[in-house]
C-alpha atoms as a PDB file:
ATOM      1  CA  UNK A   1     -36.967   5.182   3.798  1.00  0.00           C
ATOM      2  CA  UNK A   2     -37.221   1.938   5.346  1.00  0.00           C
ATOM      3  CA  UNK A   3     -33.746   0.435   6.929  1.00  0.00           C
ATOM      4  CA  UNK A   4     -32.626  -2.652   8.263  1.00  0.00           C
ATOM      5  CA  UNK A   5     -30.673  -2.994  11.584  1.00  0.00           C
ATOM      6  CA  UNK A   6     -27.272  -4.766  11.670  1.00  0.00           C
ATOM      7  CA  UNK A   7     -26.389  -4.518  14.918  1.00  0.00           C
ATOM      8  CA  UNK A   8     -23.002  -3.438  16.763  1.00  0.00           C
ATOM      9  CA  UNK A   9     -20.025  -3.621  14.155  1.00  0.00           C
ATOM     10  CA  UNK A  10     -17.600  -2.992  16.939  1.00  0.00           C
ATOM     11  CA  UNK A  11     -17.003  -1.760  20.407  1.00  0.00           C
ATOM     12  CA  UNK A  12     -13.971  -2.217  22.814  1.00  0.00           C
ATOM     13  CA  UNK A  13     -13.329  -5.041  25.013  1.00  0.00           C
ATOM     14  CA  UNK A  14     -11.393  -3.166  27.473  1.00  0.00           C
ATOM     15  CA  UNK A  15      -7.950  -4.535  26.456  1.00  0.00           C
ATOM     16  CA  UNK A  16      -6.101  -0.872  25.434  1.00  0.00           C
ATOM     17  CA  UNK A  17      -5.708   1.215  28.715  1.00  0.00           C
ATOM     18  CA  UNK A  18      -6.822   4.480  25.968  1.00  0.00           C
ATOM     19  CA  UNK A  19     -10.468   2.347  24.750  1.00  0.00           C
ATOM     20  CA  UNK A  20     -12.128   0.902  27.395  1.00  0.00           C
ATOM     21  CA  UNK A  21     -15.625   1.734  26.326  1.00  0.00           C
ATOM     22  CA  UNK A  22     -17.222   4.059  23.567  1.00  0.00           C
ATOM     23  CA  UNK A  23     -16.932   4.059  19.570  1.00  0.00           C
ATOM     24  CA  UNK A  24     -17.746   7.732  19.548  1.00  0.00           C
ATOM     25  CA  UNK A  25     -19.315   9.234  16.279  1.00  0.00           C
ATOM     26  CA  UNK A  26     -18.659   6.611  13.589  1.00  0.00           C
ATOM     27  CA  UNK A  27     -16.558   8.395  10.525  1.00  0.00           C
ATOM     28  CA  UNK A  28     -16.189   6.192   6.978  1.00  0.00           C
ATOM     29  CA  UNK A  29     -13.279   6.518   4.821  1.00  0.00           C
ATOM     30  CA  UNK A  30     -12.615   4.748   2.085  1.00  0.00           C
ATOM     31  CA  UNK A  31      -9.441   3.708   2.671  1.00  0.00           C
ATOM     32  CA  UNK A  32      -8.636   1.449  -0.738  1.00  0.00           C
ATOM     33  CA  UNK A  33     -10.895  -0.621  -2.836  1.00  0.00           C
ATOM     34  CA  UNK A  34     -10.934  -3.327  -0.455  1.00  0.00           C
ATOM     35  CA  UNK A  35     -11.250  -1.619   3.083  1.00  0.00           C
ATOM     36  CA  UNK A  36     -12.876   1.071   4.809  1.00  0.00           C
ATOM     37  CA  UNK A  37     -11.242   2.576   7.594  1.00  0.00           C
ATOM     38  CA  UNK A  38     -14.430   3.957  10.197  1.00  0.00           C
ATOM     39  CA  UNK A  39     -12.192   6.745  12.136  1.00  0.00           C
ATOM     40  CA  UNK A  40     -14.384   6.703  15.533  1.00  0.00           C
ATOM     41  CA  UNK A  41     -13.296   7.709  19.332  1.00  0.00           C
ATOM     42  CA  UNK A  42     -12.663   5.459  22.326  1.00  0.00           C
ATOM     43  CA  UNK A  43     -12.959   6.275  25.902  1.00  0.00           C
ATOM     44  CA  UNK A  44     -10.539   5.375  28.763  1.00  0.00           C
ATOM     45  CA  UNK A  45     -11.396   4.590  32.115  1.00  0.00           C
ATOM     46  CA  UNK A  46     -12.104   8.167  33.322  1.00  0.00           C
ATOM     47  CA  UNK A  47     -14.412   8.567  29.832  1.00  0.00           C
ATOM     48  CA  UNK A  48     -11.360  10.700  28.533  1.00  0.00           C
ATOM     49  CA  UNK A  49     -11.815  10.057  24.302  1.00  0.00           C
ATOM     50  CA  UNK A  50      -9.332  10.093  21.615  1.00  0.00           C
ATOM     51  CA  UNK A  51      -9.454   9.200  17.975  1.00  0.00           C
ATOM     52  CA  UNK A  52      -8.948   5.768  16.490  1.00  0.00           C
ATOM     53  CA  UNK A  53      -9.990   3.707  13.564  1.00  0.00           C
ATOM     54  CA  UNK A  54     -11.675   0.219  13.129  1.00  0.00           C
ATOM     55  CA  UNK A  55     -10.871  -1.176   9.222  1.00  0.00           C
ATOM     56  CA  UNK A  56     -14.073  -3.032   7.875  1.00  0.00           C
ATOM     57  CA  UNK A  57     -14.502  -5.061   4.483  1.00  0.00           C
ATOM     58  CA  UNK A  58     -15.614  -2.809   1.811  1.00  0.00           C
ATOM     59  CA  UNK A  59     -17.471  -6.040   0.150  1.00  0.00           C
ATOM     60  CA  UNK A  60     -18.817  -6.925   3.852  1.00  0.00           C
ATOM     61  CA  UNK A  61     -18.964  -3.540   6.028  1.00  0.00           C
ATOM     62  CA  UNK A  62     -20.022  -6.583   9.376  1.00  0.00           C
ATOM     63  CA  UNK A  63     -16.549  -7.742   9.163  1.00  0.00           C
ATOM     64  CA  UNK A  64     -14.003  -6.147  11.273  1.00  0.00           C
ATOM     65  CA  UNK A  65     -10.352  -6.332   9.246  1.00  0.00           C
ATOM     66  CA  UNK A  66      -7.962  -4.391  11.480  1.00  0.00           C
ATOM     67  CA  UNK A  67      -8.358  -2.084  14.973  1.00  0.00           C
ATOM     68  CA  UNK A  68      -6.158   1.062  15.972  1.00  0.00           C
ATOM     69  CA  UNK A  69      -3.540   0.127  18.883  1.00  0.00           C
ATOM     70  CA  UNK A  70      -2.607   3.850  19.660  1.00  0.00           C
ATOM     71  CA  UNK A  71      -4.600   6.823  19.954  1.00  0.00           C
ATOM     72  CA  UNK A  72      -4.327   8.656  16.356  1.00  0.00           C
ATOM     73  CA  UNK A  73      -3.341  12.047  18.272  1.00  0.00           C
ATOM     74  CA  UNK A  74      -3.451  12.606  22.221  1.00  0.00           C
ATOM     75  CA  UNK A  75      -5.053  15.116  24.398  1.00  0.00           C
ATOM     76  CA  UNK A  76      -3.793  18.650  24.514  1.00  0.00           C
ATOM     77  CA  UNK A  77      -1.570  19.925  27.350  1.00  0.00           C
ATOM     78  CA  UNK A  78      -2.875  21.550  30.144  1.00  0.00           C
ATOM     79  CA  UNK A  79      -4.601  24.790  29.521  1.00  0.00           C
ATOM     80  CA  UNK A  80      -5.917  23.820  25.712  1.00  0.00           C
ATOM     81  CA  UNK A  81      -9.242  23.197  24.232  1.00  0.00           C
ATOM     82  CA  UNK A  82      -8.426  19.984  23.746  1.00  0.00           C
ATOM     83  CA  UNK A  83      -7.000  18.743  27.491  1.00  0.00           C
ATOM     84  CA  UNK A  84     -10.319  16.973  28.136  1.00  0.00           C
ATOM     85  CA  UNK A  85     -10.834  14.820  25.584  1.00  0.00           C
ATOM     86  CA  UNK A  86     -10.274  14.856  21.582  1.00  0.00           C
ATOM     87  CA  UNK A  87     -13.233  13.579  19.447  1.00  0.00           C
ATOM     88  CA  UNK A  88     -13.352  13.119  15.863  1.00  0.00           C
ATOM     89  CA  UNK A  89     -15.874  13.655  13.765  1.00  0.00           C
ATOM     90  CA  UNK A  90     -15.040  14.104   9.890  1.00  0.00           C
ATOM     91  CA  UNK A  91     -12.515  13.016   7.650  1.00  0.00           C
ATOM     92  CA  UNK A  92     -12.035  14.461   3.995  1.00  0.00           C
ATOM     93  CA  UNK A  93      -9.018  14.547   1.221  1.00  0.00           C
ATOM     94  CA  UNK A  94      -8.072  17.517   0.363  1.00  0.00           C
ATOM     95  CA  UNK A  95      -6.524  18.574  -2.930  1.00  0.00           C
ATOM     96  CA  UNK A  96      -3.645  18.225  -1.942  1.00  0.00           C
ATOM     97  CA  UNK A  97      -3.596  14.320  -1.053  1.00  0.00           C
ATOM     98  CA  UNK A  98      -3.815  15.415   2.491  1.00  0.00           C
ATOM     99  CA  UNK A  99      -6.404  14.152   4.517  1.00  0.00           C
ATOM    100  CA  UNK A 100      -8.231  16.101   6.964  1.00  0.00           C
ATOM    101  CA  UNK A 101      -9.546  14.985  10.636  1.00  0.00           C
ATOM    102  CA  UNK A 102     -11.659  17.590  12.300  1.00  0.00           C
ATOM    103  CA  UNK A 103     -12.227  16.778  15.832  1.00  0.00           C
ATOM    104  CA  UNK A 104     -13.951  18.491  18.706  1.00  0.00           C
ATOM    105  CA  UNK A 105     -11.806  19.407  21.802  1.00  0.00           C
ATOM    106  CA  UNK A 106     -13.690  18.959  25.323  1.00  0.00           C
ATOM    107  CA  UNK A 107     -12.350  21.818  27.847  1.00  0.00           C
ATOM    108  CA  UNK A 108     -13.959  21.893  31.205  1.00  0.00           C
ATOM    109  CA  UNK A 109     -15.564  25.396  32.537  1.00  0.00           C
ATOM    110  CA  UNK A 110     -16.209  26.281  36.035  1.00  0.00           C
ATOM    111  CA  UNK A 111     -19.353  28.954  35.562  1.00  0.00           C
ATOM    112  CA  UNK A 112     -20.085  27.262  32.201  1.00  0.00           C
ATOM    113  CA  UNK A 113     -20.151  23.249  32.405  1.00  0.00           C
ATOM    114  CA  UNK A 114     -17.736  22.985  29.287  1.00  0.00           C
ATOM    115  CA  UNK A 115     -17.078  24.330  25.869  1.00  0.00           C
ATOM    116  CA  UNK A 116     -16.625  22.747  22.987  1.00  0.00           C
ATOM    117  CA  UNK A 117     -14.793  23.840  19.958  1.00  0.00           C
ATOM    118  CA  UNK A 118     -13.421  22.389  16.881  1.00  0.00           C
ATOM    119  CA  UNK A 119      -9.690  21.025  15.966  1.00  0.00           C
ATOM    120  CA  UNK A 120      -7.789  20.070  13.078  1.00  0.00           C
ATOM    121  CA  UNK A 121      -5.431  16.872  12.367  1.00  0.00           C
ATOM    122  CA  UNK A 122      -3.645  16.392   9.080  1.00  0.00           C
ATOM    123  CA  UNK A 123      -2.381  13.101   7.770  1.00  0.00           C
ATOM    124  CA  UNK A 124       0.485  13.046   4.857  1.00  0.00           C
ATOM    125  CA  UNK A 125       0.160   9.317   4.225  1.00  0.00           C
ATOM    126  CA  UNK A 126      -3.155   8.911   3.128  1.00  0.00           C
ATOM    127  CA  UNK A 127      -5.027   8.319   7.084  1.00  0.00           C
ATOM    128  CA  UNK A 128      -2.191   5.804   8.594  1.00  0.00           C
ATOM    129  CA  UNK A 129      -0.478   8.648  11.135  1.00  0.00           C
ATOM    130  CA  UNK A 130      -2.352  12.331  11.875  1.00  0.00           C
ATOM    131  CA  UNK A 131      -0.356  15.471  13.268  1.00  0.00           C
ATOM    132  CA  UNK A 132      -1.835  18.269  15.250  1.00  0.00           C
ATOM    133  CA  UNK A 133      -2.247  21.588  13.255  1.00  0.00           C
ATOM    134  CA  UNK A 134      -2.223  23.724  15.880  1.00  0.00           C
ATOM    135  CA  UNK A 135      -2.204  23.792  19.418  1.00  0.00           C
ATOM    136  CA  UNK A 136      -5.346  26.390  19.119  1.00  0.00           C
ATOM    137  CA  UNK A 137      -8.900  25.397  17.265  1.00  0.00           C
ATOM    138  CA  UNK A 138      -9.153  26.459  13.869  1.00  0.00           C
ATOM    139  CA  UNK A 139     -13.206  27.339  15.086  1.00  0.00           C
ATOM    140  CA  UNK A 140     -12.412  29.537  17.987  1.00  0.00           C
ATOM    141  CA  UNK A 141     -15.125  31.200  20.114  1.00  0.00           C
ATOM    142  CA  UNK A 142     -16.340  34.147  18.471  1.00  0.00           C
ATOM    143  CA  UNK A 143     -18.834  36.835  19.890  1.00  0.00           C
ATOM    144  CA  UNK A 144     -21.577  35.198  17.380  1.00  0.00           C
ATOM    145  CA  UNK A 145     -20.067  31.329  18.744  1.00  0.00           C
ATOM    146  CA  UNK A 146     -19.346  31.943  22.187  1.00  0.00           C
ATOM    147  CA  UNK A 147     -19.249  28.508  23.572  1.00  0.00           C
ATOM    148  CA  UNK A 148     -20.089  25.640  21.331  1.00  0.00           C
ATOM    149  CA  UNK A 149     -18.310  25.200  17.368  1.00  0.00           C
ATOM    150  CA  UNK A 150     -18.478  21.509  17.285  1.00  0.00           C
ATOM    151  CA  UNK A 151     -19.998  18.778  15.640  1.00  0.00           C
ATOM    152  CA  UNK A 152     -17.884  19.414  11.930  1.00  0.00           C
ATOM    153  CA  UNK A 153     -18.560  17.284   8.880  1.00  0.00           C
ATOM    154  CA  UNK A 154     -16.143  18.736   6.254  1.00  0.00           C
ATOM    155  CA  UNK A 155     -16.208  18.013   2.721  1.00  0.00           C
ATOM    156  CA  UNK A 156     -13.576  19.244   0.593  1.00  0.00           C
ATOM    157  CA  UNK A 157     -15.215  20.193  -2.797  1.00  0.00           C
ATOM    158  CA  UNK A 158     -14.508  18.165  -6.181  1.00  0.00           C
ATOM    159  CA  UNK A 159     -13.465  20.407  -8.398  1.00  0.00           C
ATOM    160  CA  UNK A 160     -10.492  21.785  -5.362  1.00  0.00           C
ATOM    161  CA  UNK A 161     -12.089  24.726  -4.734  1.00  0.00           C
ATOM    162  CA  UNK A 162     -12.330  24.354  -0.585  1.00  0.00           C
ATOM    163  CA  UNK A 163     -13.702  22.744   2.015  1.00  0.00           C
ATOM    164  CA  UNK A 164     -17.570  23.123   2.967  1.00  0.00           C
ATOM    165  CA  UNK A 165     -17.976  22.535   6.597  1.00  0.00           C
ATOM    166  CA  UNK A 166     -21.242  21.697   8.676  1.00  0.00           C
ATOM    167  CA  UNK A 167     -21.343  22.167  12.097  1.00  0.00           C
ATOM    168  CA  UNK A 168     -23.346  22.990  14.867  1.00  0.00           C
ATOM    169  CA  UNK A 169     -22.563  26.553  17.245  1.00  0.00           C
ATOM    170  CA  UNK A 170     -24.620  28.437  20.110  1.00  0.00           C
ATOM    171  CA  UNK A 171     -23.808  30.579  22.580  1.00  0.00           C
ATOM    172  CA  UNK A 172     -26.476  29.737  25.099  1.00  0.00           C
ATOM    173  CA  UNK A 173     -27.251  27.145  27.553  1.00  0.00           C
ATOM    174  CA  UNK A 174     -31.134  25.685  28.852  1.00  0.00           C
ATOM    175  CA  UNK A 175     -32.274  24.336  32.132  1.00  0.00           C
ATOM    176  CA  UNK A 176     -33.678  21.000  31.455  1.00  0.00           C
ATOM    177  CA  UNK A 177     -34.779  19.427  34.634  1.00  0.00           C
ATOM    178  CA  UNK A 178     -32.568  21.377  36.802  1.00  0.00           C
ATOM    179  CA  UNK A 179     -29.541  20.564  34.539  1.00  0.00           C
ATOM    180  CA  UNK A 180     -27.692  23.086  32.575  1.00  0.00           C
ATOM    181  CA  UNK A 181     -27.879  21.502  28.931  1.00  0.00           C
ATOM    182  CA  UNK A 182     -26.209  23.244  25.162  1.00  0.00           C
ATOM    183  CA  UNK A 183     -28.220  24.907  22.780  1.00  0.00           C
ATOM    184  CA  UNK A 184     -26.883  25.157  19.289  1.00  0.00           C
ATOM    185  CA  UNK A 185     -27.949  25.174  15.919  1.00  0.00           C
ATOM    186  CA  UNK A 186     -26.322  23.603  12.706  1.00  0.00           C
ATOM    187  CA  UNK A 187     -24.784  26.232  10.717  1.00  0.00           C
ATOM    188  CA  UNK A 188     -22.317  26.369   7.318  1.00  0.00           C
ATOM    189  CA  UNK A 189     -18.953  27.896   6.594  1.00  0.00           C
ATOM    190  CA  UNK A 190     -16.529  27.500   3.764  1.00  0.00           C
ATOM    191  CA  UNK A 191     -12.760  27.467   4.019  1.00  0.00           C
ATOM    192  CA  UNK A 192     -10.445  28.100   0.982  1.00  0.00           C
ATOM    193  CA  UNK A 193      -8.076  25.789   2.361  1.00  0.00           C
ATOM    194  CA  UNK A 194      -9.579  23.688   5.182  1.00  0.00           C
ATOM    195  CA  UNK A 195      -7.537  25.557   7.555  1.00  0.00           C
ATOM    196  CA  UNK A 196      -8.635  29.008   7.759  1.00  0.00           C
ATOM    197  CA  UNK A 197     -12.199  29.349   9.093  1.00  0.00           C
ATOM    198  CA  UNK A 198     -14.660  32.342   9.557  1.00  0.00           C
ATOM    199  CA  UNK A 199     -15.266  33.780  12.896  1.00  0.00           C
ATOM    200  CA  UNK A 200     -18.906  32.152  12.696  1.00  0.00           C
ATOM    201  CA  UNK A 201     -21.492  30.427   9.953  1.00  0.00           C
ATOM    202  CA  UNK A 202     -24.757  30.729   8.207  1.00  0.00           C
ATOM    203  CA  UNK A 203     -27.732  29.314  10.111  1.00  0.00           C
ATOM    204  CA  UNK A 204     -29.102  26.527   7.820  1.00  0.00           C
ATOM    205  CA  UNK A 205     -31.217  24.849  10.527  1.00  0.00           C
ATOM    206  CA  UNK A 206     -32.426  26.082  13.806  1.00  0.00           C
ATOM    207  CA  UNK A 207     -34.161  24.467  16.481  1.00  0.00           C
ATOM    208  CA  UNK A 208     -37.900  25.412  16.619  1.00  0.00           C
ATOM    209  CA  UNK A 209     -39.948  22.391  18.588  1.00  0.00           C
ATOM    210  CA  UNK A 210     -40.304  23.638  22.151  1.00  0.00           C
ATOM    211  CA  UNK A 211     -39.342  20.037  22.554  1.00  0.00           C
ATOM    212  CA  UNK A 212     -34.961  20.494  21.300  1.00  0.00           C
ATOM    213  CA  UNK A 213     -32.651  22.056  22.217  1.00  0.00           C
ATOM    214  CA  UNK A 214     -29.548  21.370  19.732  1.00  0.00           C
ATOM    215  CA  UNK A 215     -27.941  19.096  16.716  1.00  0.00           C
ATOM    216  CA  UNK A 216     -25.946  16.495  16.935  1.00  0.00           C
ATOM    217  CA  UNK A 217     -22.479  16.395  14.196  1.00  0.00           C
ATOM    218  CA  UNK A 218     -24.754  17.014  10.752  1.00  0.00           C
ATOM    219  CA  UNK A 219     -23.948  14.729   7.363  1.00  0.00           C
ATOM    220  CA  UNK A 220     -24.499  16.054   4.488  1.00  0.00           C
ATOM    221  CA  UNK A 221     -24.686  14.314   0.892  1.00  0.00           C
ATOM    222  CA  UNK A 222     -26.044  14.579  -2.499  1.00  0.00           C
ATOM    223  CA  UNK A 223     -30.116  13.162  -2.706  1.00  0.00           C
ATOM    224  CA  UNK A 224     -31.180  11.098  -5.655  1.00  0.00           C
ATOM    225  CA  UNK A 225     -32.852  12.906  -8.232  1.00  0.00           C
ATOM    226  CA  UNK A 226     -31.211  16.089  -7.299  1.00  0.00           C
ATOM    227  CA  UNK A 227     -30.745  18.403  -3.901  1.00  0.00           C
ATOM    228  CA  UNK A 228     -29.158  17.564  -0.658  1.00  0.00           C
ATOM    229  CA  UNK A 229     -30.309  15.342   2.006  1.00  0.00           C
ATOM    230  CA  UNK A 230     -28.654  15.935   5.990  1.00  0.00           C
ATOM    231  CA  UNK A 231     -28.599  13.540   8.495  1.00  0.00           C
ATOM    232  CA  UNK A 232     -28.462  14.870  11.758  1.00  0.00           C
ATOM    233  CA  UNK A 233     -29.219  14.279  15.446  1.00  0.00           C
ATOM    234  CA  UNK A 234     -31.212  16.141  17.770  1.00  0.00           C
ATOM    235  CA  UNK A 235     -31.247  16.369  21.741  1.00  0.00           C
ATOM    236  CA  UNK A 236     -34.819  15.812  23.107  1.00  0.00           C
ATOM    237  CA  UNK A 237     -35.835  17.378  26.090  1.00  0.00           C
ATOM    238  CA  UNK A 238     -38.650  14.510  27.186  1.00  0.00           C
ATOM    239  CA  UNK A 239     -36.061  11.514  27.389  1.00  0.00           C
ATOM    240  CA  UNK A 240     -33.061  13.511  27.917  1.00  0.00           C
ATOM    241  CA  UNK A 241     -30.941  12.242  24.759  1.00  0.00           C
ATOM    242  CA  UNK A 242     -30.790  12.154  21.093  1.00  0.00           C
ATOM    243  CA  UNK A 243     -32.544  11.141  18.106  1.00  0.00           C
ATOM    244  CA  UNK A 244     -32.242  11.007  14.687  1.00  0.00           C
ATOM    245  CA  UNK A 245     -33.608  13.683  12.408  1.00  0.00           C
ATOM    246  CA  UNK A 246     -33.445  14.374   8.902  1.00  0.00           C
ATOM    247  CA  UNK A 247     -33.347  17.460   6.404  1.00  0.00           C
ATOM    248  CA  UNK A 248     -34.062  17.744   2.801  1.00  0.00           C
ATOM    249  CA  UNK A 249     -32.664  20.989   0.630  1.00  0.00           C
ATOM    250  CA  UNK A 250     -32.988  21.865  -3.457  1.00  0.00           C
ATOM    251  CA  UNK A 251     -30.269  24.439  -3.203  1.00  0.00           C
ATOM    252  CA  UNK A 252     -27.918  23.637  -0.444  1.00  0.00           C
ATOM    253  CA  UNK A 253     -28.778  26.674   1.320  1.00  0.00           C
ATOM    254  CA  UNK A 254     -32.214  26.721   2.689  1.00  0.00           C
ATOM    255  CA  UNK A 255     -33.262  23.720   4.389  1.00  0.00           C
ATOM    256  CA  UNK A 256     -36.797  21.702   5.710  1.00  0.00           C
ATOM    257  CA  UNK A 257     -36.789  19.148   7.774  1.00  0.00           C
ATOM    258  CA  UNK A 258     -38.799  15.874   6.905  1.00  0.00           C
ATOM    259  CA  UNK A 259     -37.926  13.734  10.103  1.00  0.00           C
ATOM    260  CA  UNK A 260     -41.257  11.462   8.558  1.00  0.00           C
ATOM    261  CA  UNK A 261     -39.283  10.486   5.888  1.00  0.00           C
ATOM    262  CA  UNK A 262     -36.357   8.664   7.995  1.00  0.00           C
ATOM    263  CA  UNK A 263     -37.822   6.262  10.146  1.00  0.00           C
ATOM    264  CA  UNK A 264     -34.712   4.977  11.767  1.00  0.00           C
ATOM    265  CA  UNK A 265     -35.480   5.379  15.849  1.00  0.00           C
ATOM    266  CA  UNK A 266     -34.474   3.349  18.983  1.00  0.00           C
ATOM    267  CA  UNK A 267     -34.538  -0.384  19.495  1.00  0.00           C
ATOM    268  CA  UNK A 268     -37.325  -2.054  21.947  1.00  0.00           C
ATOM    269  CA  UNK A 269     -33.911  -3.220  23.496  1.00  0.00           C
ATOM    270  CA  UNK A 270     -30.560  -3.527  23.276  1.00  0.00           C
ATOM    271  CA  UNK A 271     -27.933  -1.158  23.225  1.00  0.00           C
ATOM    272  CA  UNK A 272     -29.888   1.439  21.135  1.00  0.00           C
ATOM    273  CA  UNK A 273     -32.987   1.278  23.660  1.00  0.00           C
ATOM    274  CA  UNK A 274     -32.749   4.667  25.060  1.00  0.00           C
ATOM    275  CA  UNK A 275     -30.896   6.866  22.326  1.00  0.00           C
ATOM    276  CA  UNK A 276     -29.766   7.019  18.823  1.00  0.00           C
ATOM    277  CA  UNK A 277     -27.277   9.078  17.207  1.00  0.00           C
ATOM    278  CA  UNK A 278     -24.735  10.502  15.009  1.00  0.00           C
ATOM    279  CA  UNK A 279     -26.018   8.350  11.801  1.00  0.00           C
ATOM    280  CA  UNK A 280     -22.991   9.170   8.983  1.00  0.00           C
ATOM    281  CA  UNK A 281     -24.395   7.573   5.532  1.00  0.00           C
ATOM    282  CA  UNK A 282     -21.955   5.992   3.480  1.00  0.00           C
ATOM    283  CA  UNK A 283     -22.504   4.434  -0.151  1.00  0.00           C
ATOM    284  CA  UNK A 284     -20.916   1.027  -0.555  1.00  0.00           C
ATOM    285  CA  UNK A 285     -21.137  -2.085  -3.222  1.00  0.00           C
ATOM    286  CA  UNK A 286     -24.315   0.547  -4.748  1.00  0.00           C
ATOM    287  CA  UNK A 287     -26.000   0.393  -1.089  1.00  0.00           C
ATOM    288  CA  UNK A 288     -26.642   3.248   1.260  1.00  0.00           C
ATOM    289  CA  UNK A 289     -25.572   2.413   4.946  1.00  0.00           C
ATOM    290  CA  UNK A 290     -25.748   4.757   7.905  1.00  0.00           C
ATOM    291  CA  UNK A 291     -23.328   3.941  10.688  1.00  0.00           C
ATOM    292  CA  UNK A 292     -24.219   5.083  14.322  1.00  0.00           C
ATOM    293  CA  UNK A 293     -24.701   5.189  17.943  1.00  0.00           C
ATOM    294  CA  UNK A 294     -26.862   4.173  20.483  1.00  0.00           C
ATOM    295  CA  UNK A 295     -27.119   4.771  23.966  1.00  0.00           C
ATOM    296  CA  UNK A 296     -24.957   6.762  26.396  1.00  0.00           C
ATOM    297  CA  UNK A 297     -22.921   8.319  23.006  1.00  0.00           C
ATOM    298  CA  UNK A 298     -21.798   4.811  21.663  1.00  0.00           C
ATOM    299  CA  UNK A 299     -20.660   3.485  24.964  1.00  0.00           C
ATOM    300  CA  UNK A 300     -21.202  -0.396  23.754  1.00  0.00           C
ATOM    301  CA  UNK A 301     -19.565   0.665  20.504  1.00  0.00           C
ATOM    302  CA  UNK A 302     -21.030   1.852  16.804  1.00  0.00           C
ATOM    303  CA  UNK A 303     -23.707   0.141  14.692  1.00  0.00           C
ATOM    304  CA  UNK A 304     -24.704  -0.347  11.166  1.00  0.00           C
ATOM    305  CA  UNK A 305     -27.710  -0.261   9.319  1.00  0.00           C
ATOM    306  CA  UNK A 306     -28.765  -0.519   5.248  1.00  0.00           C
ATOM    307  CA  UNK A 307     -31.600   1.100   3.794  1.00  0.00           C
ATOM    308  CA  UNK A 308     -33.259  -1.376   1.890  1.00  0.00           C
ATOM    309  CA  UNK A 309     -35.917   0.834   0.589  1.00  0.00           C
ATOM    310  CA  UNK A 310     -35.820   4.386  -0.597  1.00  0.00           C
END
């Protein structure tokens, strides 16, 4: 695959109090025929996140329509998974004409450095306003996910049958230069509903380079001429941040990665010098785009690129 770099499509300019800095984990939705609406996370001035949305042109995805004013749904109250921060990371339409947010809920430890586990959001008018579920994550720590169920990309399936859900789990932490640092590995589940989840996943992909030591949010989508491709990021221990990484399966169950194949990396410069991450592909206008992060988890905002050659 060979790509071409489009730069930053948005990032804050410090004028809500809620989204002084970040574009967290770029999520497309098409909204209508005409716009799509990237749900994406800002930061306020303590690095707290909550969901928004930038709207983009669906004919020119470089051309910022519309931005979200209010947070799309607030931190938890004290005591929650969700009191530190609330980060989304997929959005699907159910069956129902519901559409789902799953977002990961940041709750501080104090032998542990945090945990990290998965919330839902459901909107009734088609992505405008989101409600809380539940108070509680609908992937709770389990014995088999003890601290990390995070990272979800939900799709619900065509034919109404369910949601499939990626997402990455672990129970375990590493010392990487005398900092305490998540391992977890991207696993699958399936939900008849998108609302009840089991207790833990099947291990698709697990970290084996002595060089890793977790995913990033996987996306997963059909490949041309057949199978499943996944785009995911991975934390590398040598520069201490994330990289792209890529996955190719025949059956949707057993997965190899082919990271040659991708070749989308860090800038020489610029604000996608030091890391990349959390590419989500999205087909528009019969091109393939991947929108995503660079340094410090998106801090100057989220980018755009367009593969140009398969």
């Amino acid at each position: 695959m060979q790509w071409k770099k489009h730069g930053l499509v948005y990032g804050p300019d410090g004028s809500l109090p809620w989204a002084q800095s970040h574009a967290m984990i770029p999520t497309p939705f098409q909204l209508n025929k005409d716009v799509v609406r990237v749900f994406t996370s800002f930061c306020d001035a303590s690095g707290m996140g909550r969901p928004g949305y930038v709207d983009i042109s669906a004919r020119d995805p470089m051309q910022v329509l519309d931005v979200c004013q209010t947070p799309l749904i607030d931190v938890g109250k004290p005591g929650t998974f969700d009191e530190n921060g609330a980060v989304v990371c997929s959005v699907t339409r159910a069956s129902s004409g519901d559409v789902l947010m799953f977002y990961v809920g940041f709750e501080l430890g104090t032998k542990i450095r945090y945990r990290l586990l998965t919330g839902l959001a459901i909107s009734h008018d088609g992505g405008q306003t989101f409600i809380k579920h539940q108070e509680t994550p609908v992937l709770e720590r389990s014995t088999e996910e003890l601290f990390f169920r995070c990272g979800p990309y939900a799709k619900a399936r065509p034919d109404g049958n369910g949601v499939d859900l990626w997402y990455v789990a672990g129970s375990e932490w590493v010392d990487v230069e005398g900092k305490d640092m998540p391992v977890y590995d991207v696993r699958h589940a399936f939900s008849p509903d998108g609302k009840t989840w089991p207790s833990s996943g099947n291990i698709i992909l697990e970290i084996t380079d002595d060089d890793e030591h977790g995913y990033g949010r996987p996306c997963v989508m059909p490949r041309p001429g057949g199978g499943y491709r996944m785009f995911v990021s991975v934390r590398k221990k040598s520069v201490k941040a994330y990289r792209l990484a890529y996955a190719e399966s025949e059956d949707g169950i057993s997965w190899q990665r082919a990271d040659h194949k991708l070749n989308l990396d860090v800038s020489e410069s610029g604000f996608d010098s030091d890391a990349i991450m959390y590419a989500t592909p999205f087909e528009m206008n019969g091109k393939l785009y991947v929108f995503y992060n660079g340094n410090n988890f998106g801090r100057d905002g989220f980018a755009l690129a367009e593969l140009i050659e398969e």
